[in-house]
Protein backbone atom coordinates (compact mmCIF):
# COMPACT_ATOMS: atom_id res chain seq x y z
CA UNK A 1 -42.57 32.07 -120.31
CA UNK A 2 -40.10 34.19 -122.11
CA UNK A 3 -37.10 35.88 -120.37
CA UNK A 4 -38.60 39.46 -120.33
CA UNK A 5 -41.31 38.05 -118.20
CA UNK A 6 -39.28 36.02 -115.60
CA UNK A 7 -36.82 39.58 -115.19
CA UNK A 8 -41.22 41.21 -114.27
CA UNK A 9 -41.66 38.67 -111.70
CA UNK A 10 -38.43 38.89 -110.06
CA UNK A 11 -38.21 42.72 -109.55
CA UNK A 12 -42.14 42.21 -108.40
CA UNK A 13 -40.65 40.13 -104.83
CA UNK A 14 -37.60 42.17 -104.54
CA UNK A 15 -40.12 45.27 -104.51
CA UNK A 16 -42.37 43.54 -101.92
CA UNK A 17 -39.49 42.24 -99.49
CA UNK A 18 -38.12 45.79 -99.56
CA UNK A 19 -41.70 46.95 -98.33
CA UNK A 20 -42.37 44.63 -95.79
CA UNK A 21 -38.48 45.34 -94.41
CA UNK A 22 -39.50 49.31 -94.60
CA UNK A 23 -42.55 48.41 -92.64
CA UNK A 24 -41.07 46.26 -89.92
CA UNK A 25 -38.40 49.06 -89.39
CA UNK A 26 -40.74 51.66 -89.29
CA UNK A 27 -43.26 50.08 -86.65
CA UNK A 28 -40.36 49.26 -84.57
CA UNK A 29 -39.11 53.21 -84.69
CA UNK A 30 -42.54 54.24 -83.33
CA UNK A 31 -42.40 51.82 -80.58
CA UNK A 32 -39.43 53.30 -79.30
CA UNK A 33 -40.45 57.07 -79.55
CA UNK A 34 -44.02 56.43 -77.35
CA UNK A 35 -41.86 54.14 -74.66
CA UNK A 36 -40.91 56.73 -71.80
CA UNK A 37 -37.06 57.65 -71.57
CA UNK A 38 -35.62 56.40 -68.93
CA UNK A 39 -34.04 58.06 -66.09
CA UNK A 40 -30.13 58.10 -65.20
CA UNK A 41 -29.07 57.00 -61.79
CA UNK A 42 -25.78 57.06 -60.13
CA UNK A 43 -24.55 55.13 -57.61
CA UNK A 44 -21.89 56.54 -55.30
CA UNK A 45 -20.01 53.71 -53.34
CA UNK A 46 -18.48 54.74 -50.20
CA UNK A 47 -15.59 53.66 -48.46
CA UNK A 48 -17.05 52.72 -45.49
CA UNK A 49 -15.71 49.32 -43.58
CA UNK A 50 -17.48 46.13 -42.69
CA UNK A 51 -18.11 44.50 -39.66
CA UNK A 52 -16.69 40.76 -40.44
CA UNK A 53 -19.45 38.10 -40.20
CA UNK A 54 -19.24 36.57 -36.68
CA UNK A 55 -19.15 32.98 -37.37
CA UNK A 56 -19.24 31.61 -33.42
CA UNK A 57 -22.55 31.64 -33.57
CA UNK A 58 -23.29 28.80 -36.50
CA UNK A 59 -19.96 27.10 -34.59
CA UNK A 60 -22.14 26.65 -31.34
CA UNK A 61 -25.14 25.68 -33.07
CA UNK A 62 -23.10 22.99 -34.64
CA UNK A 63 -21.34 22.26 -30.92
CA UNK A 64 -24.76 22.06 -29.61
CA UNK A 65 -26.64 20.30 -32.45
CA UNK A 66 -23.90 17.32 -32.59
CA UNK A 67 -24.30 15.73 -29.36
CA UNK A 68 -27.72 16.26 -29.29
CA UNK A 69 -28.32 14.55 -32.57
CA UNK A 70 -26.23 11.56 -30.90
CA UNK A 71 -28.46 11.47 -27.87
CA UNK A 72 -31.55 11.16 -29.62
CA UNK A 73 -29.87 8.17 -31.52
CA UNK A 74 -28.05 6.62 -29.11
CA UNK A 75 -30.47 7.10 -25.94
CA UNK A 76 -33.44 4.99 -26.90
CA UNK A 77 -31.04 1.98 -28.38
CA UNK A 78 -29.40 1.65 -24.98
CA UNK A 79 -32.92 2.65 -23.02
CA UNK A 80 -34.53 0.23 -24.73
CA UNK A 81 -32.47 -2.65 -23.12
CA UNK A 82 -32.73 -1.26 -19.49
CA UNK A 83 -34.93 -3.21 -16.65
CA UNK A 84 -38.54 -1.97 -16.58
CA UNK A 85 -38.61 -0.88 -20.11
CA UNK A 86 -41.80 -1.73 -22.04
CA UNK A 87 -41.20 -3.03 -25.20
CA UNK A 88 -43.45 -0.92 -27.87
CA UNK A 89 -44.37 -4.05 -30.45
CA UNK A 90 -45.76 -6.12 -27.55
CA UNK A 91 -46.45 -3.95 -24.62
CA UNK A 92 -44.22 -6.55 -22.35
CA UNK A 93 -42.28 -4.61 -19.15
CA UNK A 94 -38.47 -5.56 -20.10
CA UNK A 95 -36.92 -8.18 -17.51
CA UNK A 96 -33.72 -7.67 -15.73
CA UNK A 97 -30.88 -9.68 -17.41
CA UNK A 98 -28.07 -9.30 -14.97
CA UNK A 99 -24.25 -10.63 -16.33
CA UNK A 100 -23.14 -13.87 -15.04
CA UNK A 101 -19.46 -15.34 -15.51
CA UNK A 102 -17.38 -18.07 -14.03
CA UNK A 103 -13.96 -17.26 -11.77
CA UNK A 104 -11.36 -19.59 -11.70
CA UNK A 105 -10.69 -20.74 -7.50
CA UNK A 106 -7.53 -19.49 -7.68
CA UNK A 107 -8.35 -16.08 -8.94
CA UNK A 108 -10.98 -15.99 -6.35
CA UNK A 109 -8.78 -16.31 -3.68
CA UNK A 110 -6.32 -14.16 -4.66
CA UNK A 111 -9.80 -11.11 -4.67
CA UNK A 112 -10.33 -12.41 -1.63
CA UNK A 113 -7.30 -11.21 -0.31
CA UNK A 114 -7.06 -7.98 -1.90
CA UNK A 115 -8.39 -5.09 -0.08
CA UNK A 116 -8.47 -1.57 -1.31
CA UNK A 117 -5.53 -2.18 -3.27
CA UNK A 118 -3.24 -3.84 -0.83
CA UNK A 119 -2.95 -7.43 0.42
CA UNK A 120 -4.51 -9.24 3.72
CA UNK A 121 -1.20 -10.61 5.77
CA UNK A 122 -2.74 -13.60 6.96
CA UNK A 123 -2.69 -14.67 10.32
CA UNK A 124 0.23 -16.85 10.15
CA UNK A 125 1.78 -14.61 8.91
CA UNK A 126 0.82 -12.11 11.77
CA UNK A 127 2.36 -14.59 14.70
CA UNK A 128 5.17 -14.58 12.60
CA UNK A 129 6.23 -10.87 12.78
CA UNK A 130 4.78 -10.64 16.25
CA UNK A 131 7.57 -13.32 17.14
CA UNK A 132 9.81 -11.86 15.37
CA UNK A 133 9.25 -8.54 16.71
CA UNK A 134 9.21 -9.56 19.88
CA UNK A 135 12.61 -11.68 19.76
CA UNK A 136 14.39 -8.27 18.15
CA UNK A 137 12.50 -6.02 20.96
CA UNK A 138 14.48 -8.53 23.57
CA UNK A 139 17.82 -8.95 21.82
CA UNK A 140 17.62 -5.04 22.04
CA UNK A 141 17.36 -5.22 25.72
CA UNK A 142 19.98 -7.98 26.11
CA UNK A 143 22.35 -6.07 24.19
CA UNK A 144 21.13 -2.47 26.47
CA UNK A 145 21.44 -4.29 29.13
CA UNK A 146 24.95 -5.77 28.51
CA UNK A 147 26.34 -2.15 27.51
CA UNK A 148 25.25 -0.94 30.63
CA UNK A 149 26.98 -3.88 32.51
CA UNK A 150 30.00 -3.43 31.05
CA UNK A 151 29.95 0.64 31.80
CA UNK A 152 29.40 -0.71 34.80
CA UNK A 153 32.59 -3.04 35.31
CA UNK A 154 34.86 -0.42 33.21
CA UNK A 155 34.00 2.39 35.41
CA UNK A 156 34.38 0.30 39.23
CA UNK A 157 37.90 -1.08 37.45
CA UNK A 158 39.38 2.35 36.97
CA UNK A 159 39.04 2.82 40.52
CA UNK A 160 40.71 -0.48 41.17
CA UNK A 161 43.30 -0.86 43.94
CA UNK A 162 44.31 -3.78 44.44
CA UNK A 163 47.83 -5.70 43.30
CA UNK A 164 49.50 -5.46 39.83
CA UNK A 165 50.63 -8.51 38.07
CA UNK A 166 54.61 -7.91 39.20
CA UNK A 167 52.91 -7.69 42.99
CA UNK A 168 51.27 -11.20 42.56
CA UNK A 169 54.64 -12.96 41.54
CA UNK A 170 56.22 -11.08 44.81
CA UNK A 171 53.39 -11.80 47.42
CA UNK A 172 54.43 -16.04 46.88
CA UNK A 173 50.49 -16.18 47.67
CA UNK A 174 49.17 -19.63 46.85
CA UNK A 175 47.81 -20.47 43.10
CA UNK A 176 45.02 -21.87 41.91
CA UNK A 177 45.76 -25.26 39.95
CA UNK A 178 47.03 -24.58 36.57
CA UNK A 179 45.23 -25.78 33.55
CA UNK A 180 44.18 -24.12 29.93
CA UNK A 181 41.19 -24.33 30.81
CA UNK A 182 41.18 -22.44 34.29
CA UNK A 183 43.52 -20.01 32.54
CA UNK A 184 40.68 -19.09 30.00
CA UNK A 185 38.10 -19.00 32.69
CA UNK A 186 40.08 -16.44 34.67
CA UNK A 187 40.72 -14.20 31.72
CA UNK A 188 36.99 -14.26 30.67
CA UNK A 189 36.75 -12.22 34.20
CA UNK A 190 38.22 -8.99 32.87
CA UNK A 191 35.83 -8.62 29.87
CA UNK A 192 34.89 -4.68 29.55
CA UNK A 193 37.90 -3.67 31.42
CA UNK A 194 38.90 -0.58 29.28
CA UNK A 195 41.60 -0.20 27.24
CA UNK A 196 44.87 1.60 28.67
CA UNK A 197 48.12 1.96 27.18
CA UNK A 198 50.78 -0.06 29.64
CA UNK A 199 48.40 -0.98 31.49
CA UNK A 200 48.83 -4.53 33.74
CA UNK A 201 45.47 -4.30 36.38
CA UNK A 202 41.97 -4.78 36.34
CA UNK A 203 42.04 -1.21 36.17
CA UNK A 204 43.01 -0.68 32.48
CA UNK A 205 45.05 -3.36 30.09
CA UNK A 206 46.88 -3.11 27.35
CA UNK A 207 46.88 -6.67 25.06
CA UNK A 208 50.15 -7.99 26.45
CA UNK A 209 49.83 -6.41 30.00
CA UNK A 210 46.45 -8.36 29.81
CA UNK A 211 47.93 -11.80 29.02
CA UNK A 212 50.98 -10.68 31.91
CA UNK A 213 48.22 -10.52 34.76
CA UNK A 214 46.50 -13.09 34.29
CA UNK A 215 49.32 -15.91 34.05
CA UNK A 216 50.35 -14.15 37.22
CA UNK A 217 47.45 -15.37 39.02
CA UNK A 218 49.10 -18.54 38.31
CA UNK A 219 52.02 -17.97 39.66
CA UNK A 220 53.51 -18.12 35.89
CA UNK A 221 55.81 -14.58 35.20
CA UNK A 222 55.77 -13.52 31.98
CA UNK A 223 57.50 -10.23 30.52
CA UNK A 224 54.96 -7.16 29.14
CA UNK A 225 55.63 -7.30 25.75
CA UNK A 226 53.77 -9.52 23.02
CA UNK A 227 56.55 -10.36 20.88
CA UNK A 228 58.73 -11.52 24.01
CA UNK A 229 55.40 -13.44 25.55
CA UNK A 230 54.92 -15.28 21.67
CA UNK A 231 58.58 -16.81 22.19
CA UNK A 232 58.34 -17.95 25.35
CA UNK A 233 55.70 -20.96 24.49
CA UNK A 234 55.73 -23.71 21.85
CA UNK A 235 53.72 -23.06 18.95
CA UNK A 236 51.51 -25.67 18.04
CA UNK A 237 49.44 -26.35 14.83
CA UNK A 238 46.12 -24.20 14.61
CA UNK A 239 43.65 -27.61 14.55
CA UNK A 240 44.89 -28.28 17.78
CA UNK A 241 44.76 -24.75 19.68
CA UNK A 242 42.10 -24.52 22.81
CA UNK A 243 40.55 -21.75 24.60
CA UNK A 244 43.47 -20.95 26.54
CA UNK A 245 46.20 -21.00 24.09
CA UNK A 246 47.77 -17.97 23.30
CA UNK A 247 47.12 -16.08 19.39
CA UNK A 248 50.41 -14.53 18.56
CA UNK A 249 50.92 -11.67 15.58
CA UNK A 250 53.02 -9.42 14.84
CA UNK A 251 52.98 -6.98 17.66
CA UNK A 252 49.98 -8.18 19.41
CA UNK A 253 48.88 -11.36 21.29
CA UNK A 254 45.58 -12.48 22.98
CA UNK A 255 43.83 -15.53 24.29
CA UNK A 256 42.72 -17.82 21.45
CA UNK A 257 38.75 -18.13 22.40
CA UNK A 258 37.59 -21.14 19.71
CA UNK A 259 36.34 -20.92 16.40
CA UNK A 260 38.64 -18.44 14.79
CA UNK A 261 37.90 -15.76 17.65
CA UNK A 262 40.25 -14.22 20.42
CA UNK A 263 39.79 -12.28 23.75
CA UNK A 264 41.97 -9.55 23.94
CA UNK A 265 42.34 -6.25 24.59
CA UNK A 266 42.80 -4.82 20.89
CA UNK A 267 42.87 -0.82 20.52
CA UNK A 268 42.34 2.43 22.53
CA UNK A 269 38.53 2.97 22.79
CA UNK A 270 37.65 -0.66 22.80
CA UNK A 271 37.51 -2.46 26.07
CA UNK A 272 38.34 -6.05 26.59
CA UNK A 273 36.37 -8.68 24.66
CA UNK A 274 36.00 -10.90 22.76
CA UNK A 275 36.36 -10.87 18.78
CA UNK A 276 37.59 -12.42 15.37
CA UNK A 277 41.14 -12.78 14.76
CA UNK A 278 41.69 -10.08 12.67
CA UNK A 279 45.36 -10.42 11.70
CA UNK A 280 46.37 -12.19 8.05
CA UNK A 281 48.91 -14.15 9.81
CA UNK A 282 49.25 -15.29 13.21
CA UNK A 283 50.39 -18.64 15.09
CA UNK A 284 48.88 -20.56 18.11
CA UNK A 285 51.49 -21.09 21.36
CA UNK A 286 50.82 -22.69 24.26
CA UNK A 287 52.60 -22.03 28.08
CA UNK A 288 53.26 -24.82 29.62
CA UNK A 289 52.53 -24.81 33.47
């Protein structure tokens, strides 16, 4: 084929493309002009607030839905272990199965014991306070009883009458027999006599008018003043002192009563009786008769 005639057939295809472009343009443009216009609408948004979305409700349903879903679950699992349950494979009513364990003895008799949270007092236990109650109950009314005596005794001496120790030494009446010992049983005589300032009689004593009288009964004169009293005996080491003896301190002197104590009369307010030796240092001396 020459040239000339390939240039023909090459201009023939771009001439049919062109048509067949033409055509597909033009069929397209018709399309469009039958196809109705369409309409223009506006839409005018309005300011106008929302309600918010509650969101309780899907909360409850959720509150609700939870334990539920757990009951179904967990119900039948712990149903199906229960007493009287029939078994759904083999149609069998389920047997109790009741717990058993082992308590030690010792633990079993400490339960035994233990009542609504307190413990049993056994009975022994029971005599026990009752005698012990029973033993405070009568101290209580030895010691009442006592008090009263004494109130007794203190209030009869202050209306006592009879001779003071300087009017026993002058009467020359006869004397009992003289020993430590009857001295210290005479003196125990005036316990709960009251306390009174220069006083020599049953009716009020001071510590050395105390100690004065009741040599006198003895026939023994001694002056009424402690220090002067301490001087006029022989002391005597403190192992060797008996109820009787005299306890001599510095201003104040008493009847030495055994076992570290002393009768005396010690202080306004406090009648006569017996006590421990209070003083930090003091000396035994003994009258001779």
């Amino acid at each position: 084929m020459t040239e000339a005639g390939n240039n023909e057939s090459n201009a023939d295809s771009l001439t049919a493309a062109r048509s067949q472009t033409l055509s597909r343009r033009e069929t397209r443009l018709a399309r469009e002009a039958q196809a109705p216009e369409p309409q223009l609408t506006r839409t005018v948004q309005t300011n106008v607030p929302t309600a918010p979305r509650r969101r309780w409700g899907s909360t409850l349903a959720v509150a609700l839905a939870v334990p539920a879903l757990f009951g179904t679950v967990a119900l039948p699992a712990y149903a199906a272990g229960l007493p009287g349950q029939k078994d759904p494979a083999s149609g069998n009513t389920a047997a109790g199965n009741p717990q058993s364990f082992a308590v030690d003895s010792a633990v079993a008799e400490t339960a035994d014991l233990a009542r609504g949270g307190f413990d049993a007092t056994s009975s022994a236990e029971l005599a026990a306070n009752a005698t012990a109650r029973a033993q405070a109950e009568a101290q209580a009314q030895r010691t009442a009883t006592a008090a009263a005596s004494r109130a007794a005794f203190a209030a009869n001496q202050t209306a006592y009458t009879g001779p003071s120790a300087d009017q026993l030494l002058a009467s020359n009446a006869p004397t009992p027999s003289y020993s430590l010992s009857a001295v210290f049983s005479e003196a125990l005589k005036y316990q709960g006599v009251p306390y009174v300032l220069g006083g020599a009689t049953p009716a009020g004593f001071d510590c050395s008018g105390f100690v004065k009288y009741v040599f006198a009964k003895f026939g023994i004169a001694l002056p009424h003043n402690a220090d002067t009293q301490g001087r006029m005996g022989t002391k005597i080491n403190v192992a060797d002192a008996v109820p009787g003896d005299l306890v001599v301190s510095a201003g104040h002197i008493g009847f030495y009563a055994g076992n570290g104590m002393i009768l005396h009369a010690s202080r306004p307010g406090v009648p006569l009786r017996i006590g421990p030796i209070y003083a930090k240092s003091w000396s035994i001396v003994r009258i001779a008769g």
